[in-house]
C-alpha atoms as a PDB file:
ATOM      1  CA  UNK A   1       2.044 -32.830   1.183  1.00  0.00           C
ATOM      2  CA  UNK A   2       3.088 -30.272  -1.220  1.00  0.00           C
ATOM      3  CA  UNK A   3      -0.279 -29.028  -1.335  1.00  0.00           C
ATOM      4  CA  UNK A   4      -0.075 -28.116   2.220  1.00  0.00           C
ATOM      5  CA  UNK A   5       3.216 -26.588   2.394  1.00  0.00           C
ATOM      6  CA  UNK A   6       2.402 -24.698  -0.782  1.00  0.00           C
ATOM      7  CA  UNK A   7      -0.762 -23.102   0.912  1.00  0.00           C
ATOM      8  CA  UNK A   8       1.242 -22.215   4.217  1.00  0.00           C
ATOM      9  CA  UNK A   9       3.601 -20.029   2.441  1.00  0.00           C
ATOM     10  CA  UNK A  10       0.523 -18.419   0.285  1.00  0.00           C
ATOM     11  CA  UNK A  11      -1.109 -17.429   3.997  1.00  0.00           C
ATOM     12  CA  UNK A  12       2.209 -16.854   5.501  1.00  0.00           C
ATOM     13  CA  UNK A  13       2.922 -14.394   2.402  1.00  0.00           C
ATOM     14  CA  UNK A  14      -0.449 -12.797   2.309  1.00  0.00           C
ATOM     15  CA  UNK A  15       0.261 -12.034   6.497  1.00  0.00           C
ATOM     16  CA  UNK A  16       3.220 -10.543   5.531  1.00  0.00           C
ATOM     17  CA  UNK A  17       1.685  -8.410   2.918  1.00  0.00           C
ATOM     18  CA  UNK A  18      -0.970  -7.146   5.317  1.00  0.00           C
ATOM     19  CA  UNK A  19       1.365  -6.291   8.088  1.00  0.00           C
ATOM     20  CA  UNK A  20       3.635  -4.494   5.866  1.00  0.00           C
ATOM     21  CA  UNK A  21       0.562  -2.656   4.442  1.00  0.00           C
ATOM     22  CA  UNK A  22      -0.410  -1.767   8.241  1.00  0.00           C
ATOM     23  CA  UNK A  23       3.159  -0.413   8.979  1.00  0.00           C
ATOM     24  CA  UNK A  24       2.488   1.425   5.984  1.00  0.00           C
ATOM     25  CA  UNK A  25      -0.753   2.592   7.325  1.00  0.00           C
ATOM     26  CA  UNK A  26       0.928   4.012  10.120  1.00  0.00           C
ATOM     27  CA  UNK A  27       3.877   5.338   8.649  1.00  0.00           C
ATOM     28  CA  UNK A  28       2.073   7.644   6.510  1.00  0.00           C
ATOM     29  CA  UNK A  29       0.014   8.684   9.374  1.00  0.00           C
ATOM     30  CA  UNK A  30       2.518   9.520  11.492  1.00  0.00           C
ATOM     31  CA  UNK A  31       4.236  11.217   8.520  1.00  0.00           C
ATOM     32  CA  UNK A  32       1.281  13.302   8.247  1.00  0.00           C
ATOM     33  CA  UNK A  33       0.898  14.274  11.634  1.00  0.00           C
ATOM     34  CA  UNK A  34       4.749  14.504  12.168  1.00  0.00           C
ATOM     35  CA  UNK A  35       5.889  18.152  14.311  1.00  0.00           C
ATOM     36  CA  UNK A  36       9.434  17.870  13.173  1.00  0.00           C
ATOM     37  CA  UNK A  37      11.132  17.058   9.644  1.00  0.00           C
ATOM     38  CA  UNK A  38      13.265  14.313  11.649  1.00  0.00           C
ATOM     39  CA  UNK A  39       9.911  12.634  12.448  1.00  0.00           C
ATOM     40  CA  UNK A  40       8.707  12.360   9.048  1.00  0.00           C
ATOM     41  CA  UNK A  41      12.632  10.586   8.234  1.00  0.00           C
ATOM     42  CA  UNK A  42      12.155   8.239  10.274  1.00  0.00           C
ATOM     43  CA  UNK A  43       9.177   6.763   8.886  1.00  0.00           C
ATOM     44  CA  UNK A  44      10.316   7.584   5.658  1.00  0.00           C
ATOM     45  CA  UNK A  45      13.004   5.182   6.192  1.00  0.00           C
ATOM     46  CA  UNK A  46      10.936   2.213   6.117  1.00  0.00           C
ATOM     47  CA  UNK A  47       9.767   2.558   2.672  1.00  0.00           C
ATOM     48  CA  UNK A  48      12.080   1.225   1.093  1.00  0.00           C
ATOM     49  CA  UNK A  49      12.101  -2.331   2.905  1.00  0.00           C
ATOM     50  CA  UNK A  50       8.305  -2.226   3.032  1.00  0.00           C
ATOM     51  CA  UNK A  51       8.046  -2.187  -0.886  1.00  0.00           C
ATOM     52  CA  UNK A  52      10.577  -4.678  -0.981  1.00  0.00           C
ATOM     53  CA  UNK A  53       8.492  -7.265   1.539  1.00  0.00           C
ATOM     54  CA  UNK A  54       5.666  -6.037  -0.821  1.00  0.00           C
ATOM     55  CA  UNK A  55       7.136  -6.952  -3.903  1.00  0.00           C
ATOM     56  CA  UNK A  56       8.247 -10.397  -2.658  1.00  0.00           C
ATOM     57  CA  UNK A  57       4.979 -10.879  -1.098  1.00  0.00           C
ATOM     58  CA  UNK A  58       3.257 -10.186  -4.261  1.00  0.00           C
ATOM     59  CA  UNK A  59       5.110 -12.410  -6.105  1.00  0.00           C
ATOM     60  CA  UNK A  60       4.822 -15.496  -3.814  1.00  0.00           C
ATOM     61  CA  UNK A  61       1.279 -14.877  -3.681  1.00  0.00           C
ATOM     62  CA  UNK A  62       1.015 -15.250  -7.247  1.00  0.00           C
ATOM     63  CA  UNK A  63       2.971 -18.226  -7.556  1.00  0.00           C
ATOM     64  CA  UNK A  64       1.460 -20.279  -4.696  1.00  0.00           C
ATOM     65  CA  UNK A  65      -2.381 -19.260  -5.567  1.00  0.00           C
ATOM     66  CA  UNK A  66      -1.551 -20.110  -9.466  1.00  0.00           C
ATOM     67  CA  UNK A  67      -0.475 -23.862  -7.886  1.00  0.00           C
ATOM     68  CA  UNK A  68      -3.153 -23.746  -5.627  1.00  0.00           C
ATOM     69  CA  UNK A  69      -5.677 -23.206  -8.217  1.00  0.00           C
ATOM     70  CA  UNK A  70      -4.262 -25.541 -10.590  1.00  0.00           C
ATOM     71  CA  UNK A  71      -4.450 -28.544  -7.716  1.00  0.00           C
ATOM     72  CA  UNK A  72      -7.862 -27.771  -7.049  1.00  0.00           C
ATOM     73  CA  UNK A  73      -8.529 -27.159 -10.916  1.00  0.00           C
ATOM     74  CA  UNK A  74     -10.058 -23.573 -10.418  1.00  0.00           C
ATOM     75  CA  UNK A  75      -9.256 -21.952 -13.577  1.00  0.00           C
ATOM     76  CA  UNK A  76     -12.735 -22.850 -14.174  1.00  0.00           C
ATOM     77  CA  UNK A  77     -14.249 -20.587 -11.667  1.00  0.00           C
ATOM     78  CA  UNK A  78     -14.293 -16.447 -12.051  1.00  0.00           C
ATOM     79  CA  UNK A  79     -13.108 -15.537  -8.630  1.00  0.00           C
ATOM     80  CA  UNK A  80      -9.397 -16.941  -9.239  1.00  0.00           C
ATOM     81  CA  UNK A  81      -9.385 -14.550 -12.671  1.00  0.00           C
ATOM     82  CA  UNK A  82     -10.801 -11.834 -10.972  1.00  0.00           C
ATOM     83  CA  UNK A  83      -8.301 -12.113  -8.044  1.00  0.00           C
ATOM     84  CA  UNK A  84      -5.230 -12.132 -10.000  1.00  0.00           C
ATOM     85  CA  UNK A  85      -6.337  -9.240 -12.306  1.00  0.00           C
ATOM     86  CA  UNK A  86      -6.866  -7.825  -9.002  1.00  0.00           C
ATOM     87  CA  UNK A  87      -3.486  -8.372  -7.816  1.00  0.00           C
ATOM     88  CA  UNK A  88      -2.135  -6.746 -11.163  1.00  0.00           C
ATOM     89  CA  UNK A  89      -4.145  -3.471 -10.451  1.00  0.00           C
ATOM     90  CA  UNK A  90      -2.269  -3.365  -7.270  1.00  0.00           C
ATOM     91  CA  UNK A  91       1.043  -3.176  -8.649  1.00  0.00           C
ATOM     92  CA  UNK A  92       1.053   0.238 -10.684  1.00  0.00           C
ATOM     93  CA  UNK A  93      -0.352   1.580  -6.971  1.00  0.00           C
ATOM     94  CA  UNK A  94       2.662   0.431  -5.385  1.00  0.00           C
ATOM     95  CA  UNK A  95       5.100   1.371  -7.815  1.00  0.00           C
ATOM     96  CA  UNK A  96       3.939   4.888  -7.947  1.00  0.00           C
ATOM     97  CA  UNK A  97       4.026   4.864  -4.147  1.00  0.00           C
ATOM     98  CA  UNK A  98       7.449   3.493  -4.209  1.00  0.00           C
ATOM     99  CA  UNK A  99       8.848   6.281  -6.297  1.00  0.00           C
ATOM    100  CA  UNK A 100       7.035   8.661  -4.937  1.00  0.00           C
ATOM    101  CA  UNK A 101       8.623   7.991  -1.299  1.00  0.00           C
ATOM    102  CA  UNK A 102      11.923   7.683  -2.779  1.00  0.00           C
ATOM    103  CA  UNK A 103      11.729  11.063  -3.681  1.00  0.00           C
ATOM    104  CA  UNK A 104      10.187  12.246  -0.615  1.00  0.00           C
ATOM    105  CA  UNK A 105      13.228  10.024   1.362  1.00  0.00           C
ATOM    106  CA  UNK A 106      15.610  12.272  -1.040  1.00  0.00           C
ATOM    107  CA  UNK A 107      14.160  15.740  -0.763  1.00  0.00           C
ATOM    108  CA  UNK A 108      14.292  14.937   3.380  1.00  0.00           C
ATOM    109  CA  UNK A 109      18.084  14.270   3.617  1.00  0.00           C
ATOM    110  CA  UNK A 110      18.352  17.881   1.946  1.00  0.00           C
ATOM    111  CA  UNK A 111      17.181  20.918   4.975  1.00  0.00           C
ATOM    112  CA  UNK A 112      16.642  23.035   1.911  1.00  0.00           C
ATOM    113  CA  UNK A 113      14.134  20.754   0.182  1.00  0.00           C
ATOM    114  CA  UNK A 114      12.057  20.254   3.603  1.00  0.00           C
ATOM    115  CA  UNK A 115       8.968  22.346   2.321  1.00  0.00           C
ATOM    116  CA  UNK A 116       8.705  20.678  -0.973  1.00  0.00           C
ATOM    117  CA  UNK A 117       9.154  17.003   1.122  1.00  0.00           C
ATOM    118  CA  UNK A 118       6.368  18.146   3.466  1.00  0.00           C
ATOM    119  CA  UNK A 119       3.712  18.735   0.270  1.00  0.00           C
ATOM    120  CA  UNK A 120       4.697  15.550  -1.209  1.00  0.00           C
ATOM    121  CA  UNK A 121       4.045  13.773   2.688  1.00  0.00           C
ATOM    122  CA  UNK A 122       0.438  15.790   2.670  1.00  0.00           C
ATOM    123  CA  UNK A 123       0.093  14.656  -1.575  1.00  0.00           C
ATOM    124  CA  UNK A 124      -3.461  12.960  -1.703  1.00  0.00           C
ATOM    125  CA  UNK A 125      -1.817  10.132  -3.997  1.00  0.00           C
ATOM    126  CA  UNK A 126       0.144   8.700  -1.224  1.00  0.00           C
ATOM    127  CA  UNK A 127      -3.343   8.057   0.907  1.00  0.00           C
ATOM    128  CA  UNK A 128      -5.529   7.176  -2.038  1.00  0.00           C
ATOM    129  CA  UNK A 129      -3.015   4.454  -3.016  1.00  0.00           C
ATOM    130  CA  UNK A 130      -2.409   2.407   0.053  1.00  0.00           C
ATOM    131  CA  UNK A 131      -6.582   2.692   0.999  1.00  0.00           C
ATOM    132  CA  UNK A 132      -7.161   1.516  -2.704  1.00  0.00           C
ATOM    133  CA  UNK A 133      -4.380  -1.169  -2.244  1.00  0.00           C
ATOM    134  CA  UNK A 134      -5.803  -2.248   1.105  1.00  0.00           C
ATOM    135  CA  UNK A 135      -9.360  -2.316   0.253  1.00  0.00           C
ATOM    136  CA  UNK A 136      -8.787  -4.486  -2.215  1.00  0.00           C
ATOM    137  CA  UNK A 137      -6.199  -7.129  -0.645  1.00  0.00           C
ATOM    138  CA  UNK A 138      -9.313  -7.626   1.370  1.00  0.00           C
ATOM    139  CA  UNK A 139     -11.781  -7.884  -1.479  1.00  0.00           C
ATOM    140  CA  UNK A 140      -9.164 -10.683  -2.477  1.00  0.00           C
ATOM    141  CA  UNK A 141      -9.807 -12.498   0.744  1.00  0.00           C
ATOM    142  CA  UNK A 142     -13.328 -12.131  -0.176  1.00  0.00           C
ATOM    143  CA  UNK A 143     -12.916 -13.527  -2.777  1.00  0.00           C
ATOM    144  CA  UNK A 144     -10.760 -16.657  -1.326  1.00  0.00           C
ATOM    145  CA  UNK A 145     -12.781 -17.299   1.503  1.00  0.00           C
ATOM    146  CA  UNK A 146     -16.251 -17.276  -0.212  1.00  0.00           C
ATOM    147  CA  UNK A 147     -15.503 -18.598  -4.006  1.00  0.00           C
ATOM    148  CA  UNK A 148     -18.585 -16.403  -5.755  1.00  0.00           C
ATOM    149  CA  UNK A 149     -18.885 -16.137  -9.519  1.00  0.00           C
ATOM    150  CA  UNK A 150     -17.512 -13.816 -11.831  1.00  0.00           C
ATOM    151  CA  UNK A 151     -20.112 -11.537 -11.688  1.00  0.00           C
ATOM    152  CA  UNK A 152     -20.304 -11.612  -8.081  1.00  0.00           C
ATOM    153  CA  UNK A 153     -16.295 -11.997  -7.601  1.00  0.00           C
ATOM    154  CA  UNK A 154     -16.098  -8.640 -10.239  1.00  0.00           C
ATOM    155  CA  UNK A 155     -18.578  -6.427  -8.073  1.00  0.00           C
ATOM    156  CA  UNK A 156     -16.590  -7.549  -4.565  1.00  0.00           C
ATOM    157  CA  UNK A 157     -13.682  -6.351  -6.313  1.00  0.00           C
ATOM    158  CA  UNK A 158     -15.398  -2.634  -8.031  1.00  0.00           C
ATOM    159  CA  UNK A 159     -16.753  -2.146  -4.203  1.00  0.00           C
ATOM    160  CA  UNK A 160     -13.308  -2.997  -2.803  1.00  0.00           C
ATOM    161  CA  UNK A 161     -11.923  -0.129  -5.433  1.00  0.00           C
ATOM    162  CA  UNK A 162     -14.697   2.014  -4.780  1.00  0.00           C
ATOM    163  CA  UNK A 163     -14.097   2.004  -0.928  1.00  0.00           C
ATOM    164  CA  UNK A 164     -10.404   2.300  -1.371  1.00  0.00           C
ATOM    165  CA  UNK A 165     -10.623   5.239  -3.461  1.00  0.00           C
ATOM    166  CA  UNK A 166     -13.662   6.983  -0.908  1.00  0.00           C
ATOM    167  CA  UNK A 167     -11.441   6.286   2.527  1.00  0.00           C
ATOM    168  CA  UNK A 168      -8.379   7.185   0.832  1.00  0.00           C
ATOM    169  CA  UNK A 169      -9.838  10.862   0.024  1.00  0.00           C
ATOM    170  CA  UNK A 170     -12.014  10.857   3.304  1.00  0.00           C
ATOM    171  CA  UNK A 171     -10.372  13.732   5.535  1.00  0.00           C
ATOM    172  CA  UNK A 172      -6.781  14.300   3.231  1.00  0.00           C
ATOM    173  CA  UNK A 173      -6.481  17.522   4.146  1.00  0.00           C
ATOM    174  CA  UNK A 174      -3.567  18.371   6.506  1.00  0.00           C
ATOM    175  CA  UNK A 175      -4.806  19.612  10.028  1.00  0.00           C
ATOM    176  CA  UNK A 176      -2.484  22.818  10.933  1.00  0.00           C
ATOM    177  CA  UNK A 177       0.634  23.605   9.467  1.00  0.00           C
ATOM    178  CA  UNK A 178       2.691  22.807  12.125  1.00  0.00           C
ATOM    179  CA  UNK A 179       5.366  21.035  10.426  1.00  0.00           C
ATOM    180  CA  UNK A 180       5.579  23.274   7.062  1.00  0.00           C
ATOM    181  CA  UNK A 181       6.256  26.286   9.668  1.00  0.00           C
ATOM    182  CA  UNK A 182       8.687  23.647  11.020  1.00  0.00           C
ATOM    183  CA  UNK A 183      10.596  22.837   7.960  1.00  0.00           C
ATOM    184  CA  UNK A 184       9.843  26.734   6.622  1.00  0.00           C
ATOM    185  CA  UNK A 185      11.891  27.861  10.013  1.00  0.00           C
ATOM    186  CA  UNK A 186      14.583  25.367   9.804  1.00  0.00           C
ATOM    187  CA  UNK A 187      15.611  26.759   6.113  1.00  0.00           C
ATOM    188  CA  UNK A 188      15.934  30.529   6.458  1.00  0.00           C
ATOM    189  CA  UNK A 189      18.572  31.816   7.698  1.00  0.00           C
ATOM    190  CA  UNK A 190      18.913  34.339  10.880  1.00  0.00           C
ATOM    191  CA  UNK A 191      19.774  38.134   8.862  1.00  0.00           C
END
C-alpha cells in the first residue's frame, strides 16, 4: 500500500515539475517577444512561485524515487545513480535561473532600469538553462521507463545535456528591437 501511494506522489510531483517547466517555457518566450516592459512583468511575476513548485518538486522527487528504489532494491542498477546525479546537475541550473529572474523582476519595477532588464530577458543563460533542464528531466524518464545500464543510462543522460545545451542556443538572438526602443522611449525624458 505504501508502495503505491509513495509512487503516486513521485508521478504526481514529476507532472508538476514538467508543467511548471512548460509555464516556464512560455514565460520566457513571451518575455522575449514581449512589445511593452509591462508584458515582460507580468511573466516575470511567475518566477518566483515557479522555482518554488520547482524546488518542492525536486525534493519530493528525490525522496519518493530514493524509497522507490530501495523497495524494489535498485541501488544495484546504474540508471537510479545516474538519475539522481542527474537531478543534482539540475539544481545549480535552477538556482542561477532563480537569481537571475529575481534581478530581472527588480530592475523591471524600476522605469529607469528597463534597458538593462530587457538584456538580461534576451541573456542566452536564461534559454540555455531551462532547454538543458528540460532535456534532461526527460532523459530521466528515459531512464525510468526503460531501466538501461550505466553505460547506457550515462550516454541517455550526455545526449539529454548535449540537446539541452544545442536547443537552448538554437535561434537566441532577439528578432527586432522592438521592446529595447520601448523601454529606451519610456526613460528619456521630453526636453
Amino acid at each position: 500500500m505504501s508502495y503505491s501511494i509513495v509512487l503516486f506522489v513521485h508521478v504526481l510531483a514529476a507532472l508538476i515539475l514538467a508543467s511548471s517547466m512548460s509555464i516556464e517555457i512560455l514565460g520566457l518566450s513571451r518575455m522575449r517577444r514581449a512589445n511593452a516592459v509591462s508584458e515582460t512583468q507580468t511573466w516575470v511575476d511567475l518566477a518566483p512561485s515557479l522555482a518554488a513548485m520547482g524546488g518542492i518538486c525536486a525534493l519530493v522527487l528525490l525522496l519518493s524515487g530514493g524509497f522507490l528504489t530501495s523497495k524494489m532494491t535498485g541501488w544495484g542498477f546504474g540508471w537510479p545513480k545516474v538519475a539522481l546525479g542527474a537531478m543534482f546537475l539540475i539544481a545549480p541550473f535552477a538556482s542561477i535561473t532563480s537569481k537571475r529572474m529575481r534581478r530581472l523582476r527588480q530592475e523591471l519595477l524600476n522605469p529607469a532600469n528597463a534597458t538593462a532588464a530587457l538584456d538580461r530577458v534576451n541573456n542566452p543563460f536564461l534559454k540555455v538553462s531551462l532547454c538543458v533542464r528540460s532535456w534532461i528531466f526527460v532523459g530521466i524518464i528515459a531512464l525510468m521507463t526503460t531501466k538501461p545500464d550505466l553505460s547506457i543510462s550515462l550516454l541517455i543522460m550526455a545526449i539529454s545535456a548535449a540537446v539541452g545545451v544545442l536547443t537552448g542556443l538554437v535561434g537566441n538572438r532577439r528578432q527586432g528591437r522592438s521592446l529595447k526602443m520601448t523601454a529606451q522611449a519610456s526613460t528619456s525624458t521630453p526636453d
